[in-house]
PDB file of N, CA and C in Angstrom:
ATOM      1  N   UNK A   1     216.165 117.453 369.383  1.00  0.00           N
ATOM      2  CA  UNK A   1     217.129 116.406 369.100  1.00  0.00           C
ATOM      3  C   UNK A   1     216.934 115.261 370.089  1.00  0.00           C
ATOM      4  N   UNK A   2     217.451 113.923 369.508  1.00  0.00           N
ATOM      5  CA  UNK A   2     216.803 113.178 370.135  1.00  0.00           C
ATOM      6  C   UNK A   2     218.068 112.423 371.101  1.00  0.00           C
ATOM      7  N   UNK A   3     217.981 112.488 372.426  1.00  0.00           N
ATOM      8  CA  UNK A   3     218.917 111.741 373.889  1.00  0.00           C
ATOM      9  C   UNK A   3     219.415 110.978 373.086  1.00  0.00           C
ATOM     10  N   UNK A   4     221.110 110.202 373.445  1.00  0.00           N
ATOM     11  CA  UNK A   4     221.531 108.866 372.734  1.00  0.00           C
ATOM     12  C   UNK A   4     220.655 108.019 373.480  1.00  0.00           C
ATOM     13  N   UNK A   5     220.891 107.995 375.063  1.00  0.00           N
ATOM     14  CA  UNK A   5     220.515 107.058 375.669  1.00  0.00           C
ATOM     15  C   UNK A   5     219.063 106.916 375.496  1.00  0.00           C
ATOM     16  N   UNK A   6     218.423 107.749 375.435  1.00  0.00           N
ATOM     17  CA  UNK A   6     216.771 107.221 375.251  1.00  0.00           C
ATOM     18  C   UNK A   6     216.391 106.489 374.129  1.00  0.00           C
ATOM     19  N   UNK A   7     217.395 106.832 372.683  1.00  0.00           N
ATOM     20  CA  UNK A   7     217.256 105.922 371.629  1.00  0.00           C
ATOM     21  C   UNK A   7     217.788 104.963 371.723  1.00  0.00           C
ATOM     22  N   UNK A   8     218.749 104.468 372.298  1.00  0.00           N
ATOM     23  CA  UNK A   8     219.003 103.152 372.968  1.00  0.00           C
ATOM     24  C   UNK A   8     217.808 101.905 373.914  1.00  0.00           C
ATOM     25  N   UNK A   9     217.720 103.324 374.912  1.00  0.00           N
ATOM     26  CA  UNK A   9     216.588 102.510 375.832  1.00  0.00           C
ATOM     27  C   UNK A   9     215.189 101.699 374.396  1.00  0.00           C
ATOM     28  N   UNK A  10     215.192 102.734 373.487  1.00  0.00           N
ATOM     29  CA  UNK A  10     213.825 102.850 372.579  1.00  0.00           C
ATOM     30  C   UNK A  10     214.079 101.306 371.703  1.00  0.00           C
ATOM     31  N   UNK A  11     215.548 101.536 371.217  1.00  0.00           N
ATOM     32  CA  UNK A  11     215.617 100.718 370.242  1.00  0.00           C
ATOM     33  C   UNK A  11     215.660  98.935 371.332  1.00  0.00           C
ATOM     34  N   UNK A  12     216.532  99.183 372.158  1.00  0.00           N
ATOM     35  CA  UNK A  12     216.191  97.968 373.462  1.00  0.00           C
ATOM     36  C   UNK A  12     214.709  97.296 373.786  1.00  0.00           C
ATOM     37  N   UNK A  13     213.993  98.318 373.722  1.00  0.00           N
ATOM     38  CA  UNK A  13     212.691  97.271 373.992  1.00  0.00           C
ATOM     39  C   UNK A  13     211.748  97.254 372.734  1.00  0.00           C
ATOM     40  N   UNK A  14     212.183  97.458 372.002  1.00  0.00           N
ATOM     41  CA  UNK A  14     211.905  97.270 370.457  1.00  0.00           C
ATOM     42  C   UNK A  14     211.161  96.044 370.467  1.00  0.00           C
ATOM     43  N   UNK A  15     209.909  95.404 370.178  1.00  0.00           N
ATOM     44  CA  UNK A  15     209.857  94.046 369.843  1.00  0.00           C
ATOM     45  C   UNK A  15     210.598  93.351 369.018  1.00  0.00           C
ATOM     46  N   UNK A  16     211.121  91.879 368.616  1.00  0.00           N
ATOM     47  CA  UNK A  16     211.479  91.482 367.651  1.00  0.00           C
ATOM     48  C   UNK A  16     210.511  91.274 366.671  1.00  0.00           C
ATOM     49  N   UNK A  17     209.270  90.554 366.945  1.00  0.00           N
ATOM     50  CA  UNK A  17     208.392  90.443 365.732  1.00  0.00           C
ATOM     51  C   UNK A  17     208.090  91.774 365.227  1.00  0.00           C
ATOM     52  N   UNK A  18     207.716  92.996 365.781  1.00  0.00           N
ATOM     53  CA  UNK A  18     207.123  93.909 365.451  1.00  0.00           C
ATOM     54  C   UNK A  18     208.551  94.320 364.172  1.00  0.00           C
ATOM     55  N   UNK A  19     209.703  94.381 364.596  1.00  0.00           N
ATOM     56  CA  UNK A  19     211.094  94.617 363.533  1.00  0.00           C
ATOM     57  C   UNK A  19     210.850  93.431 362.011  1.00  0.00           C
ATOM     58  N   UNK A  20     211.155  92.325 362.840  1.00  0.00           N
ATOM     59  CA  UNK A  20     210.806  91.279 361.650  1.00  0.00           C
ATOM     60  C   UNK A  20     209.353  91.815 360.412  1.00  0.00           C
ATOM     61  N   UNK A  21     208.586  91.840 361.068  1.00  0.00           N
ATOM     62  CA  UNK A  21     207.320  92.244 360.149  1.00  0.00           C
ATOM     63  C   UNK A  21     207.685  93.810 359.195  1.00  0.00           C
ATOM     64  N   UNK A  22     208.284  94.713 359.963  1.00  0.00           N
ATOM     65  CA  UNK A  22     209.383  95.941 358.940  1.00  0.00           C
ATOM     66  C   UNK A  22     209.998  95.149 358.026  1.00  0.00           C
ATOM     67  N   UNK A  23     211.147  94.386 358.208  1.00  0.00           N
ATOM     68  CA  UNK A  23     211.489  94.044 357.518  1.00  0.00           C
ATOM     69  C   UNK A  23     210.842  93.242 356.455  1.00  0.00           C
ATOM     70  N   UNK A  24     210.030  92.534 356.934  1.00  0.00           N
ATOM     71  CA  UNK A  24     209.482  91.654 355.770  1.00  0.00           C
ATOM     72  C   UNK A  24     208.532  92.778 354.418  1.00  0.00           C
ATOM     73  N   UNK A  25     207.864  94.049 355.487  1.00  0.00           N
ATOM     74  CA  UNK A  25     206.969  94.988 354.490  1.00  0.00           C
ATOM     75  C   UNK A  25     208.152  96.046 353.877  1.00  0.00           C
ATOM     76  N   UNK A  26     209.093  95.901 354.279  1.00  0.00           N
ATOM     77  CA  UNK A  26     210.558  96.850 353.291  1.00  0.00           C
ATOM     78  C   UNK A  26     210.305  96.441 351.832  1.00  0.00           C
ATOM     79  N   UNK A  27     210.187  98.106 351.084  1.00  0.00           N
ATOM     80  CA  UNK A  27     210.114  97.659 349.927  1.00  0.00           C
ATOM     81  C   UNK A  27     211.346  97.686 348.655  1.00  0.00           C
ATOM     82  N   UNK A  28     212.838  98.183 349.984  1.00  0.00           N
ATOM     83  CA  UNK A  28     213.910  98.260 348.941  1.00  0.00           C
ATOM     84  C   UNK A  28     214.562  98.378 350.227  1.00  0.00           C
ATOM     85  N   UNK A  29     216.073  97.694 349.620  1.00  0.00           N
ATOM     86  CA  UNK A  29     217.126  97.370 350.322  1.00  0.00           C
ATOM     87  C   UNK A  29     217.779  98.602 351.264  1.00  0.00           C
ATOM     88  N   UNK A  30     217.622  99.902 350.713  1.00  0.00           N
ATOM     89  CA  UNK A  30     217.902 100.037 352.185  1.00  0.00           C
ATOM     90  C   UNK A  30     217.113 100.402 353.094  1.00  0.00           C
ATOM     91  N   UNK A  31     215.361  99.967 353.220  1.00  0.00           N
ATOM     92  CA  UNK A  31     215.003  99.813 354.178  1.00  0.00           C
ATOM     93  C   UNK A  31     215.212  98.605 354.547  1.00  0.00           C
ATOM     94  N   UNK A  32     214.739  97.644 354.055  1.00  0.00           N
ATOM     95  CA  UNK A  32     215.562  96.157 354.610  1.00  0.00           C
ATOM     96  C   UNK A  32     216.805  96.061 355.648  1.00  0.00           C
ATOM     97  N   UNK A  33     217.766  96.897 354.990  1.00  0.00           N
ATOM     98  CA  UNK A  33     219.248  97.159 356.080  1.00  0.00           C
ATOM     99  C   UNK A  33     218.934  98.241 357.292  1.00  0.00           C
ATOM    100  N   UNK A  34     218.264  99.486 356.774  1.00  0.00           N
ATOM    101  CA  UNK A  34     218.163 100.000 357.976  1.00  0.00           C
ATOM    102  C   UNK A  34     217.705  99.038 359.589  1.00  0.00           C
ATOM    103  N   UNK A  35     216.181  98.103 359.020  1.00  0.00           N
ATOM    104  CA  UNK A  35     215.360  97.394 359.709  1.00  0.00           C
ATOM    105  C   UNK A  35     216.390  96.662 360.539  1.00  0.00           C
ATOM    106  N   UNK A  36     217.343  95.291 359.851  1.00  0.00           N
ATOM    107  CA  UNK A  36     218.404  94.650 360.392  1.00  0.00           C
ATOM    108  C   UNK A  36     219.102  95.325 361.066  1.00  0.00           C
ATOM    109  N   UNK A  37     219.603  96.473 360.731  1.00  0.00           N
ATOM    110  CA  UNK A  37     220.953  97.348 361.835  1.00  0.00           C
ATOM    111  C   UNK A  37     220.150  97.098 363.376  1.00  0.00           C
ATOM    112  N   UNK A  38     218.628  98.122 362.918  1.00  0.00           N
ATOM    113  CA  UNK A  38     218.112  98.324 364.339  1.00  0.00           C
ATOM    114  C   UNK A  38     217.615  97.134 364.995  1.00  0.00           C
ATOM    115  N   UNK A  39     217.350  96.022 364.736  1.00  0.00           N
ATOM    116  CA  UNK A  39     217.633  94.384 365.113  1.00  0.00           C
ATOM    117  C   UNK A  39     218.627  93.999 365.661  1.00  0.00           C
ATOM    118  N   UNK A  40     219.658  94.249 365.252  1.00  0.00           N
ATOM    119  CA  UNK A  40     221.335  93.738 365.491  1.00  0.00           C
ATOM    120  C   UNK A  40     221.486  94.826 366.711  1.00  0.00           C
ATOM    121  N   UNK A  41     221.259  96.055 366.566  1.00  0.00           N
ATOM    122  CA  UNK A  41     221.302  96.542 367.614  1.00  0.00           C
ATOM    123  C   UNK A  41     220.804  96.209 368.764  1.00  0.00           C
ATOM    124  N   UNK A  42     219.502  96.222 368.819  1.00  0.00           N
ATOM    125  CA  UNK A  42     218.799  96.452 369.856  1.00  0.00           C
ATOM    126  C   UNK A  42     219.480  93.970 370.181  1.00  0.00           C
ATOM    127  N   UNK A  43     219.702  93.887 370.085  1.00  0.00           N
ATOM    128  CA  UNK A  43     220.173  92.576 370.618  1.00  0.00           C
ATOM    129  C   UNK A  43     221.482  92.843 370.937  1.00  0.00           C
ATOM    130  N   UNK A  44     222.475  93.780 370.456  1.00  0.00           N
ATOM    131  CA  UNK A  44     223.853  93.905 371.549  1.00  0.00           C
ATOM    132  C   UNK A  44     223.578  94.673 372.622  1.00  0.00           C
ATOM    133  N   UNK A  45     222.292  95.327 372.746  1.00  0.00           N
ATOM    134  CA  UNK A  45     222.169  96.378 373.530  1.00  0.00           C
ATOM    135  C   UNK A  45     221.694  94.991 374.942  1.00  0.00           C
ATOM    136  N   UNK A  46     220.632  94.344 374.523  1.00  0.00           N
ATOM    137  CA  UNK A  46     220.248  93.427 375.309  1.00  0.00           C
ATOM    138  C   UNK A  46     221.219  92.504 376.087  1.00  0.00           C
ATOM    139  N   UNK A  47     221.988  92.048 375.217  1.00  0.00           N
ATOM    140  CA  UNK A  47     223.062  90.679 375.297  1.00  0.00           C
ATOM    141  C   UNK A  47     224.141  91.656 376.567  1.00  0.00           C
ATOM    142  N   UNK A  48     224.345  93.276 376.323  1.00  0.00           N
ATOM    143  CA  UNK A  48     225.281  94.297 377.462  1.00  0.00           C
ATOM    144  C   UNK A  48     224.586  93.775 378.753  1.00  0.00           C
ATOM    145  N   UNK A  49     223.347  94.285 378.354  1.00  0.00           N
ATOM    146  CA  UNK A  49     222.142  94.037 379.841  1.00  0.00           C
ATOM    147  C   UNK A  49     222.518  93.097 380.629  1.00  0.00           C
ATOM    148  N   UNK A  50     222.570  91.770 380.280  1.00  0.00           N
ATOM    149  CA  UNK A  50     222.501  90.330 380.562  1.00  0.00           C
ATOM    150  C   UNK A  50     224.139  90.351 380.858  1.00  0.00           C
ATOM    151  N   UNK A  51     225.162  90.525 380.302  1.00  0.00           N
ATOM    152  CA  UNK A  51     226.494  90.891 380.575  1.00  0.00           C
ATOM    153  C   UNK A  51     226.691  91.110 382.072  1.00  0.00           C
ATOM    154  N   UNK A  52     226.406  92.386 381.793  1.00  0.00           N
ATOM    155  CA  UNK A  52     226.783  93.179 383.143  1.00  0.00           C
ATOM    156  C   UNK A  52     225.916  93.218 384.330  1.00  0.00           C
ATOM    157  N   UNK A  53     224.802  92.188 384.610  1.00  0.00           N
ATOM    158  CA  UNK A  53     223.924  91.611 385.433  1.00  0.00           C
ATOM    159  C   UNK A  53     225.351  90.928 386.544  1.00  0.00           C
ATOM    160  N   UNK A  54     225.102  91.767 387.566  1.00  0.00           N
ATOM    161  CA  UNK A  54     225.660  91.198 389.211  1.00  0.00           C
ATOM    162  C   UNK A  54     226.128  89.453 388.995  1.00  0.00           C
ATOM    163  N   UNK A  55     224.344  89.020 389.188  1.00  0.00           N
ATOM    164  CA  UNK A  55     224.442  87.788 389.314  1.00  0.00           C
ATOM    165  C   UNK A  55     225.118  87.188 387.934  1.00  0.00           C
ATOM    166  N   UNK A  56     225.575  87.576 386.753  1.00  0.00           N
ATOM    167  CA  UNK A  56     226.384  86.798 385.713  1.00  0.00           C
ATOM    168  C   UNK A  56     227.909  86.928 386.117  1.00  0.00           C
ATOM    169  N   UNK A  57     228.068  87.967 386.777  1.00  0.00           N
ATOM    170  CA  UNK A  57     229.690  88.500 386.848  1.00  0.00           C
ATOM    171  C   UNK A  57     230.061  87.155 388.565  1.00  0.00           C
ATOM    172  N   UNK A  58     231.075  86.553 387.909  1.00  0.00           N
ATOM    173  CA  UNK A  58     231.427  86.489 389.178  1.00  0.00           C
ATOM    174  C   UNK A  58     232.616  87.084 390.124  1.00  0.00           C
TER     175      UNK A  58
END
């Protein structure tokens, strides 16, 4: 079974083009949506990162 956090870490450094290009070779909608979730994800996961960075908090 697979760690939450390591599929986090996984889906986090995900490329974007490498996702975009999934999505574009999806040949039915719900791979298309799966592709986007893990996009949308892995960018709130990023946007936390950048959040909770020392130097952003004052």
């Amino acid at each position: 079974m697979i760690n939450p956090k390591q599929l986090e870490e996984d889906i986090k450094n995900v490329d974007y083009k490498q996702i975009n290009k999934m999505i574009d070779k999806s040949t039915n909608q719900a791979d298309t949506n799966f592709w986007i979730t893990v996009r949308d994800r892995a960018l709130q996961l990023r946007q936390r990162q950048i959040i909770n960075r020392k130097d952003f908090i004052r």
